[in-house]
C-alpha atoms as a PDB file:
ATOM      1  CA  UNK A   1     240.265 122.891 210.197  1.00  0.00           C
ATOM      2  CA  UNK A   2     241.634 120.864 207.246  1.00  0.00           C
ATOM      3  CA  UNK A   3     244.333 123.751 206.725  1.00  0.00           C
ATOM      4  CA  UNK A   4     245.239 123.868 210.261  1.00  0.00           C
ATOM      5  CA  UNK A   5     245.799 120.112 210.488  1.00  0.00           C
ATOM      6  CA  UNK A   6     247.380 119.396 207.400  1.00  0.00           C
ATOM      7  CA  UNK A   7     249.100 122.667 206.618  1.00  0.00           C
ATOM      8  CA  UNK A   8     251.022 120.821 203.220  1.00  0.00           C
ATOM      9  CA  UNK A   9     247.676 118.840 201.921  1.00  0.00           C
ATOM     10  CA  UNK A  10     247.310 121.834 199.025  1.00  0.00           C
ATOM     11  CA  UNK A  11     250.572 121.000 197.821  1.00  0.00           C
ATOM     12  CA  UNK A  12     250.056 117.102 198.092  1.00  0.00           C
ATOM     13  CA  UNK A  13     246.598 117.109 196.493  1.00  0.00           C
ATOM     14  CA  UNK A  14     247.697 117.404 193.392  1.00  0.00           C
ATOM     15  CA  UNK A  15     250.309 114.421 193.881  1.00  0.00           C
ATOM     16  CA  UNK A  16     247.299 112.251 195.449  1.00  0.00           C
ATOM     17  CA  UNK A  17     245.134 112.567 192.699  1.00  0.00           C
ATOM     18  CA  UNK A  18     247.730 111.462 190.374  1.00  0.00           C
ATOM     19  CA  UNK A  19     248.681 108.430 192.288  1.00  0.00           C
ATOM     20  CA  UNK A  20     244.927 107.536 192.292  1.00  0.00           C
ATOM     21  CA  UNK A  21     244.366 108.022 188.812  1.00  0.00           C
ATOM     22  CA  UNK A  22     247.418 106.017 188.108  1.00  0.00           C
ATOM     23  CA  UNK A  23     246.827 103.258 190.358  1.00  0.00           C
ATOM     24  CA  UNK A  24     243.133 103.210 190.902  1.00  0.00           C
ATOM     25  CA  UNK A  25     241.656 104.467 187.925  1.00  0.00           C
ATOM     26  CA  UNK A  26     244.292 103.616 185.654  1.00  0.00           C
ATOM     27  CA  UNK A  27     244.465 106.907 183.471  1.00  0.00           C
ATOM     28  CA  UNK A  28     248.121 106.858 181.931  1.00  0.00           C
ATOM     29  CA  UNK A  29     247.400 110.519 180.398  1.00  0.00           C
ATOM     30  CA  UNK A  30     244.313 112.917 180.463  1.00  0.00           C
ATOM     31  CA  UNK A  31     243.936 116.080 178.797  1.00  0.00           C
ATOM     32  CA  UNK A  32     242.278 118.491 176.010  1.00  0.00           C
ATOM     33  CA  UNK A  33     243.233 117.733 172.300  1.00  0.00           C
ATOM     34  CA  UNK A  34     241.113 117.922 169.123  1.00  0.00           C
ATOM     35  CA  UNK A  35     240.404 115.538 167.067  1.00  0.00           C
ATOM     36  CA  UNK A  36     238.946 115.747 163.120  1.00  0.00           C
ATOM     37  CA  UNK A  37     236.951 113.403 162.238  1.00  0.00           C
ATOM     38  CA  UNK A  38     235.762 112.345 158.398  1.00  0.00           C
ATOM     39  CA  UNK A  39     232.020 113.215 159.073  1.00  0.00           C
ATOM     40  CA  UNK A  40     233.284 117.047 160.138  1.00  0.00           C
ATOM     41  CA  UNK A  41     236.130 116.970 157.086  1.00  0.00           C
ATOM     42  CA  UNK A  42     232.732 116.157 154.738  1.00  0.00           C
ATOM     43  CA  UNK A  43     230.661 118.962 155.827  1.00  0.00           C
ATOM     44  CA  UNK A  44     232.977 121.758 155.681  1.00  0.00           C
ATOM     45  CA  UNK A  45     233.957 120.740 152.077  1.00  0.00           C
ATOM     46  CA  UNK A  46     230.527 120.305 151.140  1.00  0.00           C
ATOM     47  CA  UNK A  47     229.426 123.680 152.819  1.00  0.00           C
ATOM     48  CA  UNK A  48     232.103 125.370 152.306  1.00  0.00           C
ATOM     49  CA  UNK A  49     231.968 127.578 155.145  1.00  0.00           C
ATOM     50  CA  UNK A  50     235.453 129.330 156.771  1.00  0.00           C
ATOM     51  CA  UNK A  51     234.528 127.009 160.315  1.00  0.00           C
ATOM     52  CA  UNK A  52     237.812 124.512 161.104  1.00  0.00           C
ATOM     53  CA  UNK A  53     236.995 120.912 160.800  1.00  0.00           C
ATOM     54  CA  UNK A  54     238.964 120.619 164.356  1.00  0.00           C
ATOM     55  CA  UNK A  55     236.461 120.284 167.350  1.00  0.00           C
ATOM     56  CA  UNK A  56     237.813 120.129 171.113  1.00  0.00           C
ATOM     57  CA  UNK A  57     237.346 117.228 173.159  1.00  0.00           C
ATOM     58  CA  UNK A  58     238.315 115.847 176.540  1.00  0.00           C
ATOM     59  CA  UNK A  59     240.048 112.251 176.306  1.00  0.00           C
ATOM     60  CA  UNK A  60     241.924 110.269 178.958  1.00  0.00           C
ATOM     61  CA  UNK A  61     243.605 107.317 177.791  1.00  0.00           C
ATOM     62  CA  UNK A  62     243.402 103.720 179.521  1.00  0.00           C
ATOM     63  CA  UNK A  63     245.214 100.541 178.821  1.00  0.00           C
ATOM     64  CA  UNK A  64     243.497  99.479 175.454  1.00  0.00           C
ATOM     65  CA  UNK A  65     241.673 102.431 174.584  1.00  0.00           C
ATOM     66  CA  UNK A  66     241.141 105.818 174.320  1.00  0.00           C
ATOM     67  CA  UNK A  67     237.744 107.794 175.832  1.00  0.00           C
ATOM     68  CA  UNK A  68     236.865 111.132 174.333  1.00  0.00           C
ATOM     69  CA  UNK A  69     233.704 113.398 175.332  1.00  0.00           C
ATOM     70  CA  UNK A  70     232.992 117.152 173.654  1.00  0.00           C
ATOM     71  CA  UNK A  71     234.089 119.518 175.507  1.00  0.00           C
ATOM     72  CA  UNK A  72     230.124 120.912 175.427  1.00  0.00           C
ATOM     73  CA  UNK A  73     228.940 117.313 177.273  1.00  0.00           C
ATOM     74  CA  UNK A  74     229.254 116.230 180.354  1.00  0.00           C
ATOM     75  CA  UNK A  75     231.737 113.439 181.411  1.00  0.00           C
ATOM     76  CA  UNK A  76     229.528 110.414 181.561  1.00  0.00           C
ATOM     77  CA  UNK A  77     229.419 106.841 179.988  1.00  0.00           C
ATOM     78  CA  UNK A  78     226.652 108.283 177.607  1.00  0.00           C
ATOM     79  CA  UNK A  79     228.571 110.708 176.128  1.00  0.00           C
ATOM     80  CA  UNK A  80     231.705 109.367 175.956  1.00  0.00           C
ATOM     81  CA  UNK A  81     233.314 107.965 172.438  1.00  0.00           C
ATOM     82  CA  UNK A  82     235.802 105.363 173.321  1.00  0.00           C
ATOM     83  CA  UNK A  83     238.359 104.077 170.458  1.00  0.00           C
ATOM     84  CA  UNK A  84     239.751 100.671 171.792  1.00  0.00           C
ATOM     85  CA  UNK A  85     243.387 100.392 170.524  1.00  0.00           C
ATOM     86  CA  UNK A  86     244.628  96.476 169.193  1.00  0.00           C
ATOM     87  CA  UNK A  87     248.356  95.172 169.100  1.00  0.00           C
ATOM     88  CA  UNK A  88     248.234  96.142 164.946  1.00  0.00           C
ATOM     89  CA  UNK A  89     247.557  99.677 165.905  1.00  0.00           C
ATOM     90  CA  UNK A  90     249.687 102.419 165.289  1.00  0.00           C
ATOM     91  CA  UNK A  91     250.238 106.480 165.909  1.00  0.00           C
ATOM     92  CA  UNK A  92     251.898 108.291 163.190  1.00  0.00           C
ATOM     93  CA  UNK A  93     253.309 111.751 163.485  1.00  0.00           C
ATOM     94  CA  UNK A  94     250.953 114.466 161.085  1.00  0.00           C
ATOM     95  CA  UNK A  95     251.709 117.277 159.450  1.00  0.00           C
ATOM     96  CA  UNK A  96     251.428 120.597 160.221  1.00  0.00           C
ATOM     97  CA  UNK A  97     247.725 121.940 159.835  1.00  0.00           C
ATOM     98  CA  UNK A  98     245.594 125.051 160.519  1.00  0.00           C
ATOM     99  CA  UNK A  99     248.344 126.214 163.016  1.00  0.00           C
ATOM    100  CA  UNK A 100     247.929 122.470 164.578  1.00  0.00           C
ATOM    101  CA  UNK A 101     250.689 119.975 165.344  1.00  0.00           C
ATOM    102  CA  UNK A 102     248.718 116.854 163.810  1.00  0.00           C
ATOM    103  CA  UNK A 103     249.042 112.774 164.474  1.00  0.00           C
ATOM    104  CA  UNK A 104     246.816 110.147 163.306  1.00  0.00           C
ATOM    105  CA  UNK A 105     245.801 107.231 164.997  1.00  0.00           C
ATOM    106  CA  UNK A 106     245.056 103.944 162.875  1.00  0.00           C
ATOM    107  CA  UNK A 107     243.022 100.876 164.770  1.00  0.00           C
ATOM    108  CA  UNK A 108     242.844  97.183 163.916  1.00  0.00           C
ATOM    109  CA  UNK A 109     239.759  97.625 162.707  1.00  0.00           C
ATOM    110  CA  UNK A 110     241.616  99.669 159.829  1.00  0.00           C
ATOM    111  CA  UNK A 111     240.178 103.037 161.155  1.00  0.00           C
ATOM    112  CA  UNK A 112     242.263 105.940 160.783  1.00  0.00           C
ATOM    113  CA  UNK A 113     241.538 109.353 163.689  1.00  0.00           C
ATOM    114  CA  UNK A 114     243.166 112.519 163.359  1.00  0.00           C
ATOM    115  CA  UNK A 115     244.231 114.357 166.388  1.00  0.00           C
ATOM    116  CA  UNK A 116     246.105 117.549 167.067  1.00  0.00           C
ATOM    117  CA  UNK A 117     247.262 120.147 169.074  1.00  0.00           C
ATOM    118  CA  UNK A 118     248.527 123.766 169.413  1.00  0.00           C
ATOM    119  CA  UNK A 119     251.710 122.706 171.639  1.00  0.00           C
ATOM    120  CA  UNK A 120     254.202 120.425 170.012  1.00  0.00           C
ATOM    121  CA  UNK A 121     255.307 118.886 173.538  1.00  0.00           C
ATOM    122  CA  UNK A 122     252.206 117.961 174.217  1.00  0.00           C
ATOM    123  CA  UNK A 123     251.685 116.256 170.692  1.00  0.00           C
ATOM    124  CA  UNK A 124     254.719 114.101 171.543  1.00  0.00           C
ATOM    125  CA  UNK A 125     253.430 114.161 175.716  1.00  0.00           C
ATOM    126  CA  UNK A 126     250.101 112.181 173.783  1.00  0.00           C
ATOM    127  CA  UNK A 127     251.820 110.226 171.020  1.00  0.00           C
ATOM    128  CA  UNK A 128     253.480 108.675 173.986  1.00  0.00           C
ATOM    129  CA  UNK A 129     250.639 108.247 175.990  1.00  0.00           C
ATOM    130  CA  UNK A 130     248.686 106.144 172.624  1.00  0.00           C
ATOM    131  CA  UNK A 131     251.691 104.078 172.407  1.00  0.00           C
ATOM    132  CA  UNK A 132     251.684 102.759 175.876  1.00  0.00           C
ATOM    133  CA  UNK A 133     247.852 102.450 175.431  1.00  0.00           C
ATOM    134  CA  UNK A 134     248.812 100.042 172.145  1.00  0.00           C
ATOM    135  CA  UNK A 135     251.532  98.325 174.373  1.00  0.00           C
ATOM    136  CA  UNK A 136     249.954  97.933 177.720  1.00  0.00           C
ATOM    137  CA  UNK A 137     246.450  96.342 176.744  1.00  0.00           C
ATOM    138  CA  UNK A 138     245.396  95.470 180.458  1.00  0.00           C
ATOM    139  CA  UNK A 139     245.940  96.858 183.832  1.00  0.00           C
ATOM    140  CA  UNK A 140     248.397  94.077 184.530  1.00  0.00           C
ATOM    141  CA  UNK A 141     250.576  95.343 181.375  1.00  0.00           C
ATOM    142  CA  UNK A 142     250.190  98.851 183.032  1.00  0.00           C
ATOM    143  CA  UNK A 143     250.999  97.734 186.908  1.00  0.00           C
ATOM    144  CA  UNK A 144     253.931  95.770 185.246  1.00  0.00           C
ATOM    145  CA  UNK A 145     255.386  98.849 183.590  1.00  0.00           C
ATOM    146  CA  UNK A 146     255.199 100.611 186.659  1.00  0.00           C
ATOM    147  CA  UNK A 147     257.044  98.754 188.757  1.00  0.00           C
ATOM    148  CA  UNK A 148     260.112  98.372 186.120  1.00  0.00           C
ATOM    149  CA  UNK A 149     259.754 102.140 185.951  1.00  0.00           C
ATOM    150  CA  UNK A 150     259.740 102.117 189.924  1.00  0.00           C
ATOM    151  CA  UNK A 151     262.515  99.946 190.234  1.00  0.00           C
ATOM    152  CA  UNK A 152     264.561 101.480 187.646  1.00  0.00           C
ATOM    153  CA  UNK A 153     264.147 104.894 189.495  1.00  0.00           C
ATOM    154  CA  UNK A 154     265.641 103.344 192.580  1.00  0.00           C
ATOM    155  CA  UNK A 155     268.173 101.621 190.558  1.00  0.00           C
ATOM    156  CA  UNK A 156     268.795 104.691 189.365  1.00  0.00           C
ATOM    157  CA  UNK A 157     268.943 106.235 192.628  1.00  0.00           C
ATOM    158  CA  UNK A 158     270.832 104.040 194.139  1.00  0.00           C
ATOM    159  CA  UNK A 159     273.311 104.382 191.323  1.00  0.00           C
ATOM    160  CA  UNK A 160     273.618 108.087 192.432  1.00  0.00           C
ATOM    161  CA  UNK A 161     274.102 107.500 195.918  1.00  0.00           C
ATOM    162  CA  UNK A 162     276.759 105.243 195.706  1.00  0.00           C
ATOM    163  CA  UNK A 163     278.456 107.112 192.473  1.00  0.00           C
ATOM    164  CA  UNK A 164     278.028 110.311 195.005  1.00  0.00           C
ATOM    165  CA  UNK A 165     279.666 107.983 198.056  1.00  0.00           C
ATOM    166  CA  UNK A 166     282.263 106.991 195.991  1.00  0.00           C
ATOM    167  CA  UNK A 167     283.280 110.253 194.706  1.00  0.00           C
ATOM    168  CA  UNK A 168     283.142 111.441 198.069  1.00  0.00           C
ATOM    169  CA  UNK A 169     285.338 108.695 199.520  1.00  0.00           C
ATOM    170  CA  UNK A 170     287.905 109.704 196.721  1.00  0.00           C
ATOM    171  CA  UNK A 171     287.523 113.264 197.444  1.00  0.00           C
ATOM    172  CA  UNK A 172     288.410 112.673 201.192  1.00  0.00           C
ATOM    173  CA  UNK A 173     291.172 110.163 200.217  1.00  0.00           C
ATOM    174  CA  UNK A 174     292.693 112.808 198.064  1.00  0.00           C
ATOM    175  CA  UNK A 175     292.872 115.118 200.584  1.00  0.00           C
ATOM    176  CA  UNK A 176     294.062 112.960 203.564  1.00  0.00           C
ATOM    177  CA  UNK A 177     296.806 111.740 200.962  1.00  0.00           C
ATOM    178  CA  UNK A 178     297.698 115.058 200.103  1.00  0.00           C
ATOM    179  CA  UNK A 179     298.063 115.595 204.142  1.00  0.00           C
ATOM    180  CA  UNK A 180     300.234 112.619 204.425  1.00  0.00           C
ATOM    181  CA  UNK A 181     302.198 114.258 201.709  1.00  0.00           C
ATOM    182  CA  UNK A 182     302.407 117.761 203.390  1.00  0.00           C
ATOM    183  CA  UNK A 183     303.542 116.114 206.860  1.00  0.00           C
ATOM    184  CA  UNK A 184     306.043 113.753 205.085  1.00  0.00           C
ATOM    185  CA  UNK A 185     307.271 117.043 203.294  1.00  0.00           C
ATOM    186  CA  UNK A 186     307.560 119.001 206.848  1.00  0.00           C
ATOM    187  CA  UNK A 187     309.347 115.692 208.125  1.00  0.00           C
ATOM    188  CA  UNK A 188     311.722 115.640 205.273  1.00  0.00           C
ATOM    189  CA  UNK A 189     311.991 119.541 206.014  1.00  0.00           C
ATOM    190  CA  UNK A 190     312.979 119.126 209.466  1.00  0.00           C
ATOM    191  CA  UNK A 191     315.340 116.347 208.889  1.00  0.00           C
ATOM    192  CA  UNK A 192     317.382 118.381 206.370  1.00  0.00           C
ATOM    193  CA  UNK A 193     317.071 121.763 208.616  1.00  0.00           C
ATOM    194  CA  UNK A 194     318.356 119.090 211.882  1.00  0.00           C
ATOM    195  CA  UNK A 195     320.987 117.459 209.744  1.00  0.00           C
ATOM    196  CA  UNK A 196     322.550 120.850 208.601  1.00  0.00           C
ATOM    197  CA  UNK A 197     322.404 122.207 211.756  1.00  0.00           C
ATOM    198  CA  UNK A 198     324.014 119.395 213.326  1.00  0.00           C
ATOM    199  CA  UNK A 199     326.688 120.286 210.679  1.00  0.00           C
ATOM    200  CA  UNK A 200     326.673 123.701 211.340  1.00  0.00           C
ATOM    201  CA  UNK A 201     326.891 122.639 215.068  1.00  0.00           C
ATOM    202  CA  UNK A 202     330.200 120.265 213.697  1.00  0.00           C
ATOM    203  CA  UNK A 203     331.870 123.129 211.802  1.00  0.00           C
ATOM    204  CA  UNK A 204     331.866 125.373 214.713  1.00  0.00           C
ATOM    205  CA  UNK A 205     333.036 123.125 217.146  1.00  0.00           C
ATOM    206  CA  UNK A 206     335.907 122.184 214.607  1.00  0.00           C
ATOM    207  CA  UNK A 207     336.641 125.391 214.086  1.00  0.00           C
ATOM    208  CA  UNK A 208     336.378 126.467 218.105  1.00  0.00           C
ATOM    209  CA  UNK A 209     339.025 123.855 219.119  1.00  0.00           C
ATOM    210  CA  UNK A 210     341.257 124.706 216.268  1.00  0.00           C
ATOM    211  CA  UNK A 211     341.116 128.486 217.897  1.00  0.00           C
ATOM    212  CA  UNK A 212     341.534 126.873 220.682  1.00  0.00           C
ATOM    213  CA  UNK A 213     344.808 125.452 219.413  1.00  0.00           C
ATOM    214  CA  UNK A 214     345.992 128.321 217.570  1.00  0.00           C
ATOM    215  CA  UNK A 215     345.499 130.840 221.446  1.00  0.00           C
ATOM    216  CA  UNK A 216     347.247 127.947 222.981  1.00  0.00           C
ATOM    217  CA  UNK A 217     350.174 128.179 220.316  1.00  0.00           C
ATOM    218  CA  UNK A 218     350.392 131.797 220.945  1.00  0.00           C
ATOM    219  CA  UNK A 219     350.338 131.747 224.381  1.00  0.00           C
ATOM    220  CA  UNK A 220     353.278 129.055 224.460  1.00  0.00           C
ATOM    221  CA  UNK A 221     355.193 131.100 222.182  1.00  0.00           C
ATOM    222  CA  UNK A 222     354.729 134.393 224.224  1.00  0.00           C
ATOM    223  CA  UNK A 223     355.607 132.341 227.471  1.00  0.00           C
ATOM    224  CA  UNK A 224     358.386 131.049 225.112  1.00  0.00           C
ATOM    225  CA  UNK A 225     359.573 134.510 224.309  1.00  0.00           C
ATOM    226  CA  UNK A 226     359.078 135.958 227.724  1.00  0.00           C
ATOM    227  CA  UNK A 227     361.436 133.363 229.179  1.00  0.00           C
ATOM    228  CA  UNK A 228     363.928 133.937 226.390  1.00  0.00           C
ATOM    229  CA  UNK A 229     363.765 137.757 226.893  1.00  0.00           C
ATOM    230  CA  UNK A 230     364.169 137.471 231.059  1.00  0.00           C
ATOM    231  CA  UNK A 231     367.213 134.779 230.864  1.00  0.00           C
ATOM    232  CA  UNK A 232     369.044 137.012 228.397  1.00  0.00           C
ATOM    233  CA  UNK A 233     368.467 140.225 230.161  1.00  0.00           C
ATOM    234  CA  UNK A 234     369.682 138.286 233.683  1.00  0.00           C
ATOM    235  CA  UNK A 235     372.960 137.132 232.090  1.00  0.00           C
ATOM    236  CA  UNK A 236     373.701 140.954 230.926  1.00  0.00           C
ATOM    237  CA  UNK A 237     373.148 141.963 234.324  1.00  0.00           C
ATOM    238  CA  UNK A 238     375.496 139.258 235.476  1.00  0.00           C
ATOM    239  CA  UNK A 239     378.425 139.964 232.783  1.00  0.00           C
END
């Protein structure tokens, strides 16, 4: 019924539980990691055995601290190991160990924990997340941080948008200049193609009435001669 109802809620769940981890439960990162710790480092030098000091556990961090619980235990307050994190605390990147990307973790109270972790991303992804825990000791810190981080992604956004308006404002300004240019190009076309053929049109009609002349010429001179011609053959008819 769920399904038919709210056809997208498998692809929002996922979303929804973030948002209420963030904002309700105030996880800023949760996760599998290993951690050493001195007591396990002990016993396999003093045994001697071919086991890895590592052992997994399951840790969320939290403004000020840092909850872990083996991965063999269940999730509850009894179980869980919590590391509270100070302002003098600090998370230095490790070395390279057992096929583990290392980083260690030292406390105000002067206690040093080693954690690591087959991916190198998420080594950094949890360096990260121990650093905001040292920087954002309370909710408040945490709700704080989260609305720069909002408003910068709108600032952001809205740095886009108008970047994209204005690019697209210059894009159609371009091209309605480069139309003004192609009609004041056909303009200046047509005015040279109407002023030579207005010359054209001069030249001809120059040259028409000077034909004009010239057939009037000859037709004077051939009336000219015609007269000529008919008075002298009259006066040797006459003699």
């Amino acid at each position: 019924m769920c399904d038919l109802l709210f056809p997208d809620r498998k692809q929002f769940e996922p979303l929804v539980d973030r948002i209420f981890e963030r904002y309700v439960q105030h996880i800023i990162c949760k996760g599998f990691l290993l951690h050493c710790s001195k007591s396990d480092e002990k016993k396999r030098c003093l045994i001697r055995n071919n086991n890895s000091k590592w052992r997994a556990y399951w840790c969320t961090v939290t403004p000020g601290a840092i909850h872990l619980w083996p991965l063999h235990k269940s999730t509850t307050v009894r179980n869980r190991r919590t590391i509270v994190t100070g302002q003098t605390s600090s998370v230095q990147v490790g070395t390279f160990d057992e096929e583990r990307f290392t980083w260690l973790l030292a406390t105000e109270s002067k206690q040093k924990y080693r954690f690591g972790h087959f991916d190198e991303l998420r080594r950094k992804h949890w360096i990260f997340a121990m650093n905001m825990a040292i920087e954002r000791r309370s909710v408040e810190d945490l709700r704080k941080y989260d609305r720069e981080c909002s408003y910068s992604t709108e600032c952001r956004v809205l740095r886009d948008k108008n970047l994209s308006w204005r690019l697209a404002l210059e894009s159609e300004n371009e091209r309605l200049m480069q139309l003004l240019d192609n009609q004041r190009r056909a303009l200046r076309d047509e005015e040279i193609v109407r002023t030579i053929a207005a010359r054209m049109l001069d030249e001809e009609r120059e040259r028409r009435e000077k034909l004009e002349e010239k057939l009037q010429e000859l037709v004077r001179n051939v009336d000219e001669n015609c007269n000529s011609d008919s008075r002298t053959t009259k006066s040797l008819l006459e003699g």
